[in-house]
N, C-alpha and C. Protein backbone atom coordinates (compact mmCIF):
# COMPACT_ATOMS: atom_id res chain seq x y z
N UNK A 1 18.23 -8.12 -27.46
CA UNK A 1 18.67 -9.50 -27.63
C UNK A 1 18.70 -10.20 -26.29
N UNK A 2 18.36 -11.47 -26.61
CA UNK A 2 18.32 -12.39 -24.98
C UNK A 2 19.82 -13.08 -24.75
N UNK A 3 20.43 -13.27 -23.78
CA UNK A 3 21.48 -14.18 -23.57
C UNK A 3 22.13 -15.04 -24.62
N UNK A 4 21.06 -15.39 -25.30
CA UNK A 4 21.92 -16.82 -26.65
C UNK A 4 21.99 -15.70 -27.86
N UNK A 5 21.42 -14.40 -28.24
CA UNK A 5 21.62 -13.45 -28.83
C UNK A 5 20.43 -13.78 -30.12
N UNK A 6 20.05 -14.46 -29.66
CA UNK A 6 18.53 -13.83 -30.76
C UNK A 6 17.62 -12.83 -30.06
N UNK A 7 17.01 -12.19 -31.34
CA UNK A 7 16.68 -10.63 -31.72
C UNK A 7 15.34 -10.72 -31.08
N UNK A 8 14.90 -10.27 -29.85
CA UNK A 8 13.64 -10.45 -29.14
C UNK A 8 12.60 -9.55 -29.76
N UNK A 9 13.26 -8.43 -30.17
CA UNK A 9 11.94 -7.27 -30.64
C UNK A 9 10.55 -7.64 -31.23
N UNK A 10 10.72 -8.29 -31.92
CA UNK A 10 9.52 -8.47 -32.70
C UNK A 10 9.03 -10.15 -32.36
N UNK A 11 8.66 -10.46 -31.19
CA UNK A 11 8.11 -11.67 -31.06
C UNK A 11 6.30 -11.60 -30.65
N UNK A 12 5.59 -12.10 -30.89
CA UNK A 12 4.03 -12.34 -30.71
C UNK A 12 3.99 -12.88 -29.27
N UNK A 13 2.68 -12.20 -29.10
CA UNK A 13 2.36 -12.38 -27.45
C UNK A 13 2.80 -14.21 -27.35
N UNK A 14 1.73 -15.18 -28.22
CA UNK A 14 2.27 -16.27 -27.88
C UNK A 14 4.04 -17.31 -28.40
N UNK A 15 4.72 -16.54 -28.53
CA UNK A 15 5.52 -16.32 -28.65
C UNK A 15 6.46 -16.14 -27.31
N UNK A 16 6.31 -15.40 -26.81
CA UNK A 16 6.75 -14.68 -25.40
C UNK A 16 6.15 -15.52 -24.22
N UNK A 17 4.76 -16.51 -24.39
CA UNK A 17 4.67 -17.07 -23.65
C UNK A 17 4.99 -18.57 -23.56
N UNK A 18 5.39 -18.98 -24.67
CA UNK A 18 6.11 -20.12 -24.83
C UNK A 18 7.84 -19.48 -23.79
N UNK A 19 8.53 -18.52 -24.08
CA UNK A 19 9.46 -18.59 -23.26
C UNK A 19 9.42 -18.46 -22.24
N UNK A 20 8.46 -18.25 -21.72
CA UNK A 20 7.86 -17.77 -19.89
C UNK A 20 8.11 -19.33 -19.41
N UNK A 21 6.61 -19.91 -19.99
CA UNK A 21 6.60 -20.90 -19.72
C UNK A 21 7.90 -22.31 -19.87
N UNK A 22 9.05 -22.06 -20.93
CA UNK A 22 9.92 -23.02 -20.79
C UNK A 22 11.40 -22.61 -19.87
N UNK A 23 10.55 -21.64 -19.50
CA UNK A 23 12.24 -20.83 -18.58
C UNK A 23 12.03 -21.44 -17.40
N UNK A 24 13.22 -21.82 -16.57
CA UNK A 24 13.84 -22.24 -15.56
C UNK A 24 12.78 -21.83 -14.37
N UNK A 25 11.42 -21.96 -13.35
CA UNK A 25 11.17 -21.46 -12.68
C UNK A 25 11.93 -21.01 -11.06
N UNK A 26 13.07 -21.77 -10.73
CA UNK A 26 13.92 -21.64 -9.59
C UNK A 26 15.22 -21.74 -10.26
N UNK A 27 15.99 -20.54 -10.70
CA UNK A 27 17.17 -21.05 -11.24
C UNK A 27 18.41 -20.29 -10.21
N UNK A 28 19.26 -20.93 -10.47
CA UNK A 28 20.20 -20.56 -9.62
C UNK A 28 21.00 -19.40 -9.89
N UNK A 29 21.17 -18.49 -8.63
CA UNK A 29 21.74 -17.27 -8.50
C UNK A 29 22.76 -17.34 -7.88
N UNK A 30 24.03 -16.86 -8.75
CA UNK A 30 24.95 -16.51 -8.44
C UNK A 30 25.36 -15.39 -7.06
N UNK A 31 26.50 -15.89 -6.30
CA UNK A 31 26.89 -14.65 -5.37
C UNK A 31 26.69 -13.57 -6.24
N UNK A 32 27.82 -13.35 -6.92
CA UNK A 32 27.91 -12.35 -7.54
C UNK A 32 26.42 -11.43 -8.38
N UNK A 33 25.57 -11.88 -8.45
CA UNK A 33 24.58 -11.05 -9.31
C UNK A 33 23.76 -9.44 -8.50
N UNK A 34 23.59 -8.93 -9.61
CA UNK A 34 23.66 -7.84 -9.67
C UNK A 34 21.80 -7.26 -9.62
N UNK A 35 21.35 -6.33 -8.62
CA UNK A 35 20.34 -5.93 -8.36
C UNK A 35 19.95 -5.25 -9.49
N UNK A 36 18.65 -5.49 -10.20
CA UNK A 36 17.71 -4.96 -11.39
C UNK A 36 17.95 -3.26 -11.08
N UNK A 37 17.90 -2.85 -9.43
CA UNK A 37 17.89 -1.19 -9.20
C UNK A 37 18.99 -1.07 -9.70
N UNK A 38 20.07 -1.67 -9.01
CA UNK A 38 21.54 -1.11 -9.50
C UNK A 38 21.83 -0.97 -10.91
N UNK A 39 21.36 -2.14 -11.86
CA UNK A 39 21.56 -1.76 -12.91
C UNK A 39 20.78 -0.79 -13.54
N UNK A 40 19.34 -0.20 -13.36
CA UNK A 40 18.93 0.95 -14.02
C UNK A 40 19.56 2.37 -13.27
N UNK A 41 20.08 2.23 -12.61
CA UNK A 41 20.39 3.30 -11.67
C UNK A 41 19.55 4.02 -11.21
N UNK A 42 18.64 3.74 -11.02
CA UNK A 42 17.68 5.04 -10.36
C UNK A 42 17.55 4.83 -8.49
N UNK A 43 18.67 5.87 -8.14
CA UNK A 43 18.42 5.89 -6.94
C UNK A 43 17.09 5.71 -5.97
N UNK A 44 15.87 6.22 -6.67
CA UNK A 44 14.78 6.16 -5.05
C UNK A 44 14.16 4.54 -5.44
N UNK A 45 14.36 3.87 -6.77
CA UNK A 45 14.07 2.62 -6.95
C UNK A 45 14.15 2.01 -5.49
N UNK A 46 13.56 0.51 -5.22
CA UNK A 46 13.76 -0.18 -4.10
C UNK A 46 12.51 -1.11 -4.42
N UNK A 47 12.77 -2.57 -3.63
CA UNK A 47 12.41 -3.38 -3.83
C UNK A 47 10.56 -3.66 -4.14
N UNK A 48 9.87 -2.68 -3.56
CA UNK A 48 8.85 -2.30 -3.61
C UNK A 48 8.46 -0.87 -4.17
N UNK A 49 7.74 -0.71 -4.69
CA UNK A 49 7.05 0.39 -5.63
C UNK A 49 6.64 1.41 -5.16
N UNK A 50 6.38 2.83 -4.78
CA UNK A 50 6.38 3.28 -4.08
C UNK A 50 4.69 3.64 -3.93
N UNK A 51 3.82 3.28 -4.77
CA UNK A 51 2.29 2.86 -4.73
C UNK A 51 2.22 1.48 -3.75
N UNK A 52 2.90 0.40 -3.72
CA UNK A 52 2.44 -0.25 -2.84
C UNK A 52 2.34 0.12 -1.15
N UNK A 53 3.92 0.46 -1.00
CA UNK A 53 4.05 0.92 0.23
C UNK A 53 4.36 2.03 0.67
N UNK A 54 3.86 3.05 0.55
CA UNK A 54 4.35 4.55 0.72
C UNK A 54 4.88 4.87 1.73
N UNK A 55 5.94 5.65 1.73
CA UNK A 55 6.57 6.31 2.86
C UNK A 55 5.70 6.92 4.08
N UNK A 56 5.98 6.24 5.37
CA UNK A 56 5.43 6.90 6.33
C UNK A 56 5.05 8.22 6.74
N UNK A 57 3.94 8.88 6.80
CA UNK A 57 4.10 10.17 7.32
C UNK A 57 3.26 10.43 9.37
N UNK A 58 3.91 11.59 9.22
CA UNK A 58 3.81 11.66 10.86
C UNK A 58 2.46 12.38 11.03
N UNK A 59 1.53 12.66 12.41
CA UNK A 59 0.44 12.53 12.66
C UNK A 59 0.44 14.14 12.26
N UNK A 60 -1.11 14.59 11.73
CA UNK A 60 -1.41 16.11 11.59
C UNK A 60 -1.11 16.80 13.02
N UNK A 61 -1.12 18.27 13.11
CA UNK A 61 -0.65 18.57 14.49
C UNK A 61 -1.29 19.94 14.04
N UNK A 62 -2.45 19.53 15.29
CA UNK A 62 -3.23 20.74 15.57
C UNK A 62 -3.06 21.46 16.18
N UNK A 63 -3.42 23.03 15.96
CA UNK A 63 -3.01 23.91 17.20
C UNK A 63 -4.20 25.21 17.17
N UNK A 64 -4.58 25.93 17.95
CA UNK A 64 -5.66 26.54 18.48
C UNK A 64 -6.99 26.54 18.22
N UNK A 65 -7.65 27.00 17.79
CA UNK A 65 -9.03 27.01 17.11
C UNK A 65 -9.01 25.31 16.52
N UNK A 66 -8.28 24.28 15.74
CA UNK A 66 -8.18 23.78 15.09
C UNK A 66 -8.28 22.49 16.08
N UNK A 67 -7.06 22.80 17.11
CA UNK A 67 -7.65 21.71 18.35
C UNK A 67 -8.68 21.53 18.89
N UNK A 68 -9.23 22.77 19.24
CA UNK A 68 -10.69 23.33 20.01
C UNK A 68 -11.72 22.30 19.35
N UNK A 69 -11.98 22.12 18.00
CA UNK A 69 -12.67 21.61 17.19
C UNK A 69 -12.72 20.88 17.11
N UNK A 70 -11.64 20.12 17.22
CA UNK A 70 -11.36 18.44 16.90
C UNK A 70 -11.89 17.67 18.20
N UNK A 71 -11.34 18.51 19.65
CA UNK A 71 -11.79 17.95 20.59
C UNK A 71 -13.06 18.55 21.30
N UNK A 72 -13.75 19.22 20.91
CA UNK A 72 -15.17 19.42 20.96
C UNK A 72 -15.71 18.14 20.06
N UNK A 73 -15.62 18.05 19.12
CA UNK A 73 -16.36 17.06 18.14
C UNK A 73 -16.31 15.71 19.15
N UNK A 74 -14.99 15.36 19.00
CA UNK A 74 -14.93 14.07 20.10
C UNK A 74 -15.95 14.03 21.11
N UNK A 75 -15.46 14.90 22.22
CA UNK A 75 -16.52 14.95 23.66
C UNK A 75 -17.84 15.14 23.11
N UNK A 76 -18.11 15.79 21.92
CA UNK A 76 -19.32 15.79 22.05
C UNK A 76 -20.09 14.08 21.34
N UNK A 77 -19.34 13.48 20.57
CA UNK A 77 -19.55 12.27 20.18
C UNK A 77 -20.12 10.92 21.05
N UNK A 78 -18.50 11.34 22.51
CA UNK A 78 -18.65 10.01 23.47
C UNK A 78 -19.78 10.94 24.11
N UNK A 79 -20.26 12.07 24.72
CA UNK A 79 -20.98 12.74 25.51
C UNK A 79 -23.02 12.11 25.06
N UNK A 80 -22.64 11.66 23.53
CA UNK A 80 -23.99 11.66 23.02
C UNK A 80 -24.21 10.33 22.90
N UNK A 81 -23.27 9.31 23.19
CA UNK A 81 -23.16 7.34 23.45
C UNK A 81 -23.62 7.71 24.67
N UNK A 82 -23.37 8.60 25.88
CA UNK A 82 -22.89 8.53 27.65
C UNK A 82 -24.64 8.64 27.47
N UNK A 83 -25.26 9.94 27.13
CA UNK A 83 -26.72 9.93 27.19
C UNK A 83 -27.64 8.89 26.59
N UNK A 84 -27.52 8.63 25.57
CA UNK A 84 -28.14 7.97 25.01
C UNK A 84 -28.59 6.27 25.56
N UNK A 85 -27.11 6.18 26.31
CA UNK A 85 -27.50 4.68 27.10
C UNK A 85 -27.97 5.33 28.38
N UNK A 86 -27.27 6.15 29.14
CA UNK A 86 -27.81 6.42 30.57
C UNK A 86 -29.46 6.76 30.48
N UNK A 87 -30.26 6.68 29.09
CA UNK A 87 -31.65 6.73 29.12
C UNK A 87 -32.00 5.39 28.72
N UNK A 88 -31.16 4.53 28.66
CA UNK A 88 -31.95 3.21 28.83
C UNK A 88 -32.22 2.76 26.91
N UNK A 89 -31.13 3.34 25.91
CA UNK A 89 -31.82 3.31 24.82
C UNK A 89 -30.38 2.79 24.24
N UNK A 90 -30.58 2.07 22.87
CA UNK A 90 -28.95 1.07 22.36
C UNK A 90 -28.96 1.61 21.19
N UNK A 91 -27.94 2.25 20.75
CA UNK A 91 -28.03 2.89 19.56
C UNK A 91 -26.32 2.03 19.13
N UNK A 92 -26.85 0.41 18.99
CA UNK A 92 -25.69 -0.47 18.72
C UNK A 92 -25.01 -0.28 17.19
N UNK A 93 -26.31 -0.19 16.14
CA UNK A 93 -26.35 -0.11 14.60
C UNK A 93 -26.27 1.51 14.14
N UNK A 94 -26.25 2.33 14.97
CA UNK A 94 -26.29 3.87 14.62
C UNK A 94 -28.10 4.37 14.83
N UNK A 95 -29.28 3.24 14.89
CA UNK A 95 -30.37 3.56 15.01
C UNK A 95 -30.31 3.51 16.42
N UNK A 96 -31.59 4.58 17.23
CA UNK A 96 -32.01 3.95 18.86
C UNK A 96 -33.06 3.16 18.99
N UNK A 97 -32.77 2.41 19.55
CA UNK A 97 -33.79 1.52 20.04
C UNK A 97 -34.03 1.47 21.41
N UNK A 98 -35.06 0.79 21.47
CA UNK A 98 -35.58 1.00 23.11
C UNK A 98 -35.52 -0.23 23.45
């Protein structure tokens, strides 16, 4: 039931959009009113969804063999830009050119 106490269940899509459309678009909020979370109670609720903004996580953390790899790949990456121009050649688009 809505506020004036008629029986919402069974109303038709256009139906539902006639009340969208004749409801108050800026209506005034009371001090007192009460957060949509608070009233379902679900603690990890919060103002945003947790698909929009997901909880931060902290950086992977490499350690032996696993570092070795990661920073071989690198050096060998900038090592193959360092040659590739010091021969006089622009590999701006991922192709070389001369």
């Amino acid at each position: 039931m809505d506020p004036s106490g008629a029986d919402l269940t069974d109303l038709t899509h256009a139906e539902l959009t006639a009340f969208a459309l004749a409801a108050d678009p800026d209506p005034e909020v009371g001090d007192d009113a009460v957060s949509l979370w608070e009233l379902t109670g679900d603690p990890h609720a919060g103002p945003l969804p947790s698909w929009y903004m997901p909880a931060p996580m902290r950086a992977p953390r490499f350690s032996g063999w696993r570092m070795w790899v990661v920073r071989s790949g690198v050096v060998s990456v900038v090592a193959s830009f360092v040659v590739i121009n010091a021969a006089g050649l622009c590999n701006t688009y991922g192709q070389i050119h001369l």
